[in-house]
Protein backbone atom coordinates (compact mmCIF):
# COMPACT_ATOMS: atom_id res chain seq x y z
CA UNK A 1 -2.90 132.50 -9.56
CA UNK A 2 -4.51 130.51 -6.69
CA UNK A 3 -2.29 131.12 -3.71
CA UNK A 4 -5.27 132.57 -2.12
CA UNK A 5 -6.67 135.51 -2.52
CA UNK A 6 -4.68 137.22 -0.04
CA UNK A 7 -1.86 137.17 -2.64
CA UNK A 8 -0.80 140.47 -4.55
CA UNK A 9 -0.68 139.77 -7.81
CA UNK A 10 2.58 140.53 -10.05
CA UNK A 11 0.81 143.63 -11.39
CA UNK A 12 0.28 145.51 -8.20
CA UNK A 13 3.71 144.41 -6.81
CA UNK A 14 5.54 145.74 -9.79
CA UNK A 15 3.93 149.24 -9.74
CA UNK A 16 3.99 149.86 -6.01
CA UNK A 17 8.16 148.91 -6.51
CA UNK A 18 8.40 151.63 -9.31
CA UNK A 19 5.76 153.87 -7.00
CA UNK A 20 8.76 153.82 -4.59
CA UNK A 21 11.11 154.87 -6.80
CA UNK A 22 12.88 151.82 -6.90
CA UNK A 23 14.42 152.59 -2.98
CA UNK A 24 16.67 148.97 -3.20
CA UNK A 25 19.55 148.45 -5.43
CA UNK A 26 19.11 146.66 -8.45
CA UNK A 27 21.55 143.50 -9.25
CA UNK A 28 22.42 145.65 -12.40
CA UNK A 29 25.24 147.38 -10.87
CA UNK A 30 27.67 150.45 -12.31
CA UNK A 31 30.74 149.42 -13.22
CA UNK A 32 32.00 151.38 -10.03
CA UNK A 33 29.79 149.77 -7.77
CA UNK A 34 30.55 146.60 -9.36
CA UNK A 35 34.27 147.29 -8.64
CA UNK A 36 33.89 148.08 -4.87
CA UNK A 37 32.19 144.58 -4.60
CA UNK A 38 34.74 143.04 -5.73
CA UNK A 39 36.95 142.71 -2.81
CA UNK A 40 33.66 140.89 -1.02
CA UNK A 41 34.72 137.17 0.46
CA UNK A 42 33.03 136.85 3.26
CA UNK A 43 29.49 136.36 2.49
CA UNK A 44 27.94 133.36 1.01
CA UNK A 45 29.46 130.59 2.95
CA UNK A 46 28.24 127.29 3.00
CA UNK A 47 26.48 128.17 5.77
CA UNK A 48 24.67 131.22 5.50
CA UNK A 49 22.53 132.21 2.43
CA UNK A 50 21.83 136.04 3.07
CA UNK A 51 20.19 138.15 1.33
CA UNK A 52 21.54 140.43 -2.35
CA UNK A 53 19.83 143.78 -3.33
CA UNK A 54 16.53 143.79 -4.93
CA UNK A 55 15.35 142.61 -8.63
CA UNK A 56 14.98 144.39 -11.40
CA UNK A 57 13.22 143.65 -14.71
CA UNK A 58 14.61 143.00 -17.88
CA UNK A 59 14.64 142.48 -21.10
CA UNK A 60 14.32 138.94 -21.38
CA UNK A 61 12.27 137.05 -23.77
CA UNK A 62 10.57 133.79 -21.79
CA UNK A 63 9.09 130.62 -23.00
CA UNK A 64 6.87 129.15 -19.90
CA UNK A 65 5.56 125.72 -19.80
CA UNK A 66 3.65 125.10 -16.20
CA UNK A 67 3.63 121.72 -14.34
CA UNK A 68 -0.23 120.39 -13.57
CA UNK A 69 -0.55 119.84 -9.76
CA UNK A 70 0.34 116.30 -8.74
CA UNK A 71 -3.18 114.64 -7.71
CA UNK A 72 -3.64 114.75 -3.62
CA UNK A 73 -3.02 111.73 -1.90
CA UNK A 74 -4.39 112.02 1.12
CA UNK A 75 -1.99 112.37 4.19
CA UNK A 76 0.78 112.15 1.54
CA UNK A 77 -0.11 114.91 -0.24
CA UNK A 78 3.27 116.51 -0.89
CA UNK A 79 3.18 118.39 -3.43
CA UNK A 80 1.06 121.96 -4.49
CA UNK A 81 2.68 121.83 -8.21
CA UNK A 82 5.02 123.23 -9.99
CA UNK A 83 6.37 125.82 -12.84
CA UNK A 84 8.98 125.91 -15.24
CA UNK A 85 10.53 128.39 -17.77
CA UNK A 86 13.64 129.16 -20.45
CA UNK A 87 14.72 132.39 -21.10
CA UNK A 88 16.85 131.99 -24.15
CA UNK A 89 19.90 134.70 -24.49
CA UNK A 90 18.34 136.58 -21.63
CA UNK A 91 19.55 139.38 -19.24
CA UNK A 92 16.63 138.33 -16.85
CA UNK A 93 14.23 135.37 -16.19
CA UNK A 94 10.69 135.70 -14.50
CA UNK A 95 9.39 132.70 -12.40
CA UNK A 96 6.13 132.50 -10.58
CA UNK A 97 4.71 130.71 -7.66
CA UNK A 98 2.63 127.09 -8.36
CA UNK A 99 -0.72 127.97 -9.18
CA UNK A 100 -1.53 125.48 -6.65
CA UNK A 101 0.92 126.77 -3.94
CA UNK A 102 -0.44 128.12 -0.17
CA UNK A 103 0.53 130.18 2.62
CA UNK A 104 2.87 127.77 4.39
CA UNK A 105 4.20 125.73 1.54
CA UNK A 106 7.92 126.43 0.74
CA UNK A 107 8.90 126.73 -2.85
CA UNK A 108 12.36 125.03 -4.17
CA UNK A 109 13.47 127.22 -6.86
CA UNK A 110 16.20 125.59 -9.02
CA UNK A 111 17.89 128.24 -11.50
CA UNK A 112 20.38 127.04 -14.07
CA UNK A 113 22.63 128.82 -16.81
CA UNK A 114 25.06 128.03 -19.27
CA UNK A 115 27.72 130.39 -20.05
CA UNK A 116 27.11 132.92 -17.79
CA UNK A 117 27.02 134.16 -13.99
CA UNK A 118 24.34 132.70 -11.42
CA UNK A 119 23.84 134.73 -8.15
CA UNK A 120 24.86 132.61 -4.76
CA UNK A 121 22.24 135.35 -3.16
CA UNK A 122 18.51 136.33 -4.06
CA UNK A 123 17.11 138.85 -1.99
CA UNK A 124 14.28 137.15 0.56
CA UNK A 125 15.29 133.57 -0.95
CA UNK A 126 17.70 131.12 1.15
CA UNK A 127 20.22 129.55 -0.59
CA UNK A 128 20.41 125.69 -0.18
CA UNK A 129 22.80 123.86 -2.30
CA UNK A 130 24.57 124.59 -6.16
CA UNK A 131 26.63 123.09 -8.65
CA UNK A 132 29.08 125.07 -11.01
CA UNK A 133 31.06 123.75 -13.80
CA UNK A 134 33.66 124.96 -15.78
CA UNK A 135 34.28 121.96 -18.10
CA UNK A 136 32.12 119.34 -19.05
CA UNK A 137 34.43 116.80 -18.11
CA UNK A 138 34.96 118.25 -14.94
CA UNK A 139 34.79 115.55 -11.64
CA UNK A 140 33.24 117.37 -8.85
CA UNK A 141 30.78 119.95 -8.44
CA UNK A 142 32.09 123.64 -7.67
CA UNK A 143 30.12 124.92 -4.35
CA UNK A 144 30.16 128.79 -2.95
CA UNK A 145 32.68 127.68 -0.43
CA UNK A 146 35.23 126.53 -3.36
CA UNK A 147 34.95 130.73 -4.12
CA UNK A 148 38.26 132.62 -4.12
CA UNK A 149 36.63 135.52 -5.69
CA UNK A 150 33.65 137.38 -5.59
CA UNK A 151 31.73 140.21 -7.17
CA UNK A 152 28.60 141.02 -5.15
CA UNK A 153 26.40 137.81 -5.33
CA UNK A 154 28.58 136.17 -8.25
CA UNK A 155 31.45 134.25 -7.89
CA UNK A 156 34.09 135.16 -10.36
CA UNK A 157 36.50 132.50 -10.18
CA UNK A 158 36.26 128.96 -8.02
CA UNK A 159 39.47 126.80 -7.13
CA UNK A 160 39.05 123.43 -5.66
CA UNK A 161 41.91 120.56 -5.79
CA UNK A 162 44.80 123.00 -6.90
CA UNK A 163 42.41 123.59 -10.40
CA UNK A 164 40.81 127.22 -10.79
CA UNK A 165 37.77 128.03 -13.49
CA UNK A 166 35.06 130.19 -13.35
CA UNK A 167 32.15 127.82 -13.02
CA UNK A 168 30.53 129.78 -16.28
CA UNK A 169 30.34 126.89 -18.34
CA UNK A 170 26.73 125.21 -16.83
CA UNK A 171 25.70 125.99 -13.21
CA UNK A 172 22.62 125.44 -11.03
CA UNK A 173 21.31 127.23 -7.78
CA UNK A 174 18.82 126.21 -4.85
CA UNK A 175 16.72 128.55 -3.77
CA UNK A 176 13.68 127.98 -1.16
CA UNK A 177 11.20 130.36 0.10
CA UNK A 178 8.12 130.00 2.24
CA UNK A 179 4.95 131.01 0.49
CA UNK A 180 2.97 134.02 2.61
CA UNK A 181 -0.13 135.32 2.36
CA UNK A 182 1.68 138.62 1.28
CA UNK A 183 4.17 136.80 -1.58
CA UNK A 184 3.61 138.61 -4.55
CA UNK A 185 3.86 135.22 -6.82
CA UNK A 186 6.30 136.10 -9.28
CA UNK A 187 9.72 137.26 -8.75
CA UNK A 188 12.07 138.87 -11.65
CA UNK A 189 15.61 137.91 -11.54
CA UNK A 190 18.03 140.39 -13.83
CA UNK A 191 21.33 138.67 -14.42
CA UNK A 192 24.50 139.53 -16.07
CA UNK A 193 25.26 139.38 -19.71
CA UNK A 194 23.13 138.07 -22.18
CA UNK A 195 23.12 134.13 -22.33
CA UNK A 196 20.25 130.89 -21.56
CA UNK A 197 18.38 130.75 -18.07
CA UNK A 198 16.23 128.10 -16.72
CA UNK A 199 14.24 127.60 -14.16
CA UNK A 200 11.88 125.12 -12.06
CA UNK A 201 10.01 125.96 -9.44
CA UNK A 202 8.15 123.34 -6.87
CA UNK A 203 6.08 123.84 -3.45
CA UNK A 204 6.03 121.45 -1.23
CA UNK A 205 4.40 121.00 1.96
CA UNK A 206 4.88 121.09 5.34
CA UNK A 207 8.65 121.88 4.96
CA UNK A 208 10.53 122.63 8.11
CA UNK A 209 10.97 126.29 8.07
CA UNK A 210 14.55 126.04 10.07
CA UNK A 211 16.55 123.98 8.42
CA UNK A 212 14.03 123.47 4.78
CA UNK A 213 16.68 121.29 3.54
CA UNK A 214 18.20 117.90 5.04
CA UNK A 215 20.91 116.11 2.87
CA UNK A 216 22.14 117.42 -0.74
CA UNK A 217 24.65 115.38 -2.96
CA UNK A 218 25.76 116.57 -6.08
CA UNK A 219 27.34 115.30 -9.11
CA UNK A 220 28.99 117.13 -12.40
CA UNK A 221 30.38 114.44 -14.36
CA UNK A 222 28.41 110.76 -14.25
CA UNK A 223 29.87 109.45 -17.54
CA UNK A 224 26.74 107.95 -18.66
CA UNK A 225 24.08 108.37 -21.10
CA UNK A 226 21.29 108.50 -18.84
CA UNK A 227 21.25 110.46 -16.01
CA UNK A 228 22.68 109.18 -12.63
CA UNK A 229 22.15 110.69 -9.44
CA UNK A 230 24.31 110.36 -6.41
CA UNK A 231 22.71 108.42 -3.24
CA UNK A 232 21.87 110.78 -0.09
CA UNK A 233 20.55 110.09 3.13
CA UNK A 234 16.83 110.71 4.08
CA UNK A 235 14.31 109.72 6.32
CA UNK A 236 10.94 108.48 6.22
CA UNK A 237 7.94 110.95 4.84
CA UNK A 238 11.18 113.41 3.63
CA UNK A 239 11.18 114.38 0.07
CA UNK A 240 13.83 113.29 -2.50
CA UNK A 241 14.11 116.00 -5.13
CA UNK A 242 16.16 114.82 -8.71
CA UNK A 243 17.00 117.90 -10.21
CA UNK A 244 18.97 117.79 -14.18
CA UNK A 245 20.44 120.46 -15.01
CA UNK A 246 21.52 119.66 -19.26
CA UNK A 247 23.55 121.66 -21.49
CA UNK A 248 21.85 120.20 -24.66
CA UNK A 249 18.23 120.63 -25.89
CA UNK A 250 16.16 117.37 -24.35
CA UNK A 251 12.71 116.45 -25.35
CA UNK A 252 10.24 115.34 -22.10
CA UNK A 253 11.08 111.76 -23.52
CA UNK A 254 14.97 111.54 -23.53
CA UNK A 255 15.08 111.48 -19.47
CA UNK A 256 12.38 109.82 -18.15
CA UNK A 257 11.54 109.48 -14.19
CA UNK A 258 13.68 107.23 -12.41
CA UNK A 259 11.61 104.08 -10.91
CA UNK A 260 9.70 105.11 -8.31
CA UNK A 261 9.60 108.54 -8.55
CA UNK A 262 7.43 111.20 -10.50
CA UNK A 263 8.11 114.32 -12.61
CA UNK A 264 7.72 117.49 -11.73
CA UNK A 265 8.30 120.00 -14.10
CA UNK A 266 10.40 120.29 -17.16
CA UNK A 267 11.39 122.76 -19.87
CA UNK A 268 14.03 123.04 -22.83
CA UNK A 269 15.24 125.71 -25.28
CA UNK A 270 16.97 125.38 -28.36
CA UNK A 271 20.54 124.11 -26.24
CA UNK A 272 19.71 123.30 -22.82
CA UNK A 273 17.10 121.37 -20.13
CA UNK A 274 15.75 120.97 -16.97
CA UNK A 275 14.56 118.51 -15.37
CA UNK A 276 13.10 117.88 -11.85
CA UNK A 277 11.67 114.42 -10.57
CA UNK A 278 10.68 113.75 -6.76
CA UNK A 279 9.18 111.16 -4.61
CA UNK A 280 8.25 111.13 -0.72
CA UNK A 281 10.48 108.99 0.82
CA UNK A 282 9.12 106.12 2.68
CA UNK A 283 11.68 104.30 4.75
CA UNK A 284 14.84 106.08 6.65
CA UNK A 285 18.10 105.10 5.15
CA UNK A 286 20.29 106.15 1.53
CA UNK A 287 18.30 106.64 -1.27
CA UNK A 288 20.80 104.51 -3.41
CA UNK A 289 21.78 105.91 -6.89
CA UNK A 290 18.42 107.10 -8.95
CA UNK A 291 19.23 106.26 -12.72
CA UNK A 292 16.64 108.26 -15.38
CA UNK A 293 14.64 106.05 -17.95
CA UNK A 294 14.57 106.52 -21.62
CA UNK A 295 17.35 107.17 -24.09
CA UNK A 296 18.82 110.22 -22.25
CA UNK A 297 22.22 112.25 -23.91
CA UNK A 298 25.43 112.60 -24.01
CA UNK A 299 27.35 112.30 -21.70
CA UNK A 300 28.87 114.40 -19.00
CA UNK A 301 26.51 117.23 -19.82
CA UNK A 302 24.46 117.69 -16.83
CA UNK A 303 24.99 118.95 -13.27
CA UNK A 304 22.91 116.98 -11.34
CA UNK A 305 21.61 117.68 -7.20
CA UNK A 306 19.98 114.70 -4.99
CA UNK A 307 17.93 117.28 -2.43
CA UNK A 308 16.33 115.53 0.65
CA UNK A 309 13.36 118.24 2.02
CA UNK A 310 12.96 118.05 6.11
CA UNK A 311 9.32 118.19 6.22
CA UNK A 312 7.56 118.52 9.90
């Protein structure tokens, strides 16, 4: 990859971890250690984004389509690229870095599944906003703080409005790191149960390193065919991140960018897509509802976040 060659590549990572013998917990828990988690409520609030034990590899099988680099535009270059993968019926997904990410860029890492559990916690990642479903038809996204309980980094059952589910049915998860010299470029994430993962990855620049993330909106149910995503407040030179989260197979075609924005990385398997579009805000104000192009789906089959970046 071209992080710089400072970088440790995946390789060398991965055999000074099993050098070590492994010294952090995996996310694979025993079912004992599993059941002493289960009583924990008190981290993941909407707040704080801490930290879960270490990754571990599995046995996933990965289809990985990478995003070109945007071209640079000057002062407005925002954007190092951007990676994308499905791991159909998978225990574990790998994503990498950009190749065109640097020290000092911070990567958004959006992670989706359908019927299964996502973590709320990634060890050395912050978590920044989410959206679980348990129905397709259901109105509002599910966030950690709608949680009433909790195994480890999963949340086993939300309740929000009087109505409980288990948020299994699609979900989505943002994660942002900031890219070091030391970053070993891909990361491993081992996940419960065996069902679809997918993931896009984006670094963009000059990302305040406080608070990475201004405004998030999300939506769970727009009721239309295209895609519809919900206004949020931003200000100038910020960064408006779309990201589509669809429980159906898409091709690259069906959701187009909304106007005035670009894509930034997609991928599909055989029953679900991901989508991600973005565009550097240039005046301060709401961004007003961003509709996609092109034929799109059915509806009610996405989980959709509006992410405005604080850059510096």
């Amino acid at each position: 990859m071209k992080l710089s060659p400072a970088i440790v590549l995946l390789s060398a990572a991965l055999q000074a971890a099993v050098s070590a013998g492994a010294s952090s917990a995996s996310l694979r828990h025993t079912a004992a250690e599993e059941r002493k988690l289960r009583k924990d409520r008190k981290v993941d609030d909407e707040e704080s984004a801490s930290t879960q034990d270490a990754i571990e590899i599995g046995d996933g099988e990965e289809v990985a389509s990478v995003v070109p680099q945007l071209r640079s535009l000057g002062d407005d270059d925002w954007n190092h690229g951007s990676f994308a993968v499905s791991a159909e019926r998978s225990t574990s997904i790998k994503v990498y870095a950009p190749e065109d990410a640097r020290p000092g860029d911070t990567l958004f890492l959006f992670l989706h599944r359908t019927d299964g559990f996502l973590p709320l916690r990634i060890d050395e990642w912050k978590r920044g906003a989410e959206c679980f479903k348990s129905n397709n038809r259901q109105d509002e996204c599910l966030r950690a703080s709608h949680c009433v309980e909790r195994d480890g980094p999963y949340c086993l059952k939300f309740r929000r409005d009087g109505v409980e589910g288990t948020g299994k049915d699609l979900a989505t998860v943002l994660f942002t790191r900031k890219v070091t010299e030391d970053d070993p470029g891909c990361w491993i994430i081992d996940l419960p149960d065996r069902s679809t993962t997918w993931a896009v990855v984006t670094a963009i620049t000059n990302v305040n390193e406080d608070k990475p993330i201004f405004r998030v909106a999300g939506r769970s149910c727009d009721r239309e065919w295209e895609s519809a995503f919900p206004s949020v407040y931003g200000e100038t030179d910020h960064v408006l991140l779309l990201s589509q989260c669809f429980d159906d197979t898409a091709a690259r075609s069906d959701f187009l960018p909304p106007d005035g924005t670009e894509r930034l990385g997609w991928t599909n398997s055989y029953d679900e897509a991901g989508f991600l579009f973005g565009k550097l805000l240039s005046q301060t104000g709401q961004t007003g509802e961003q509709v996609t192009n092109g034929p799109g789906g059915p509806k009610c089959k996405d989980a959709l976040l509006s992410v405005v970046v604080n850059r510096d």
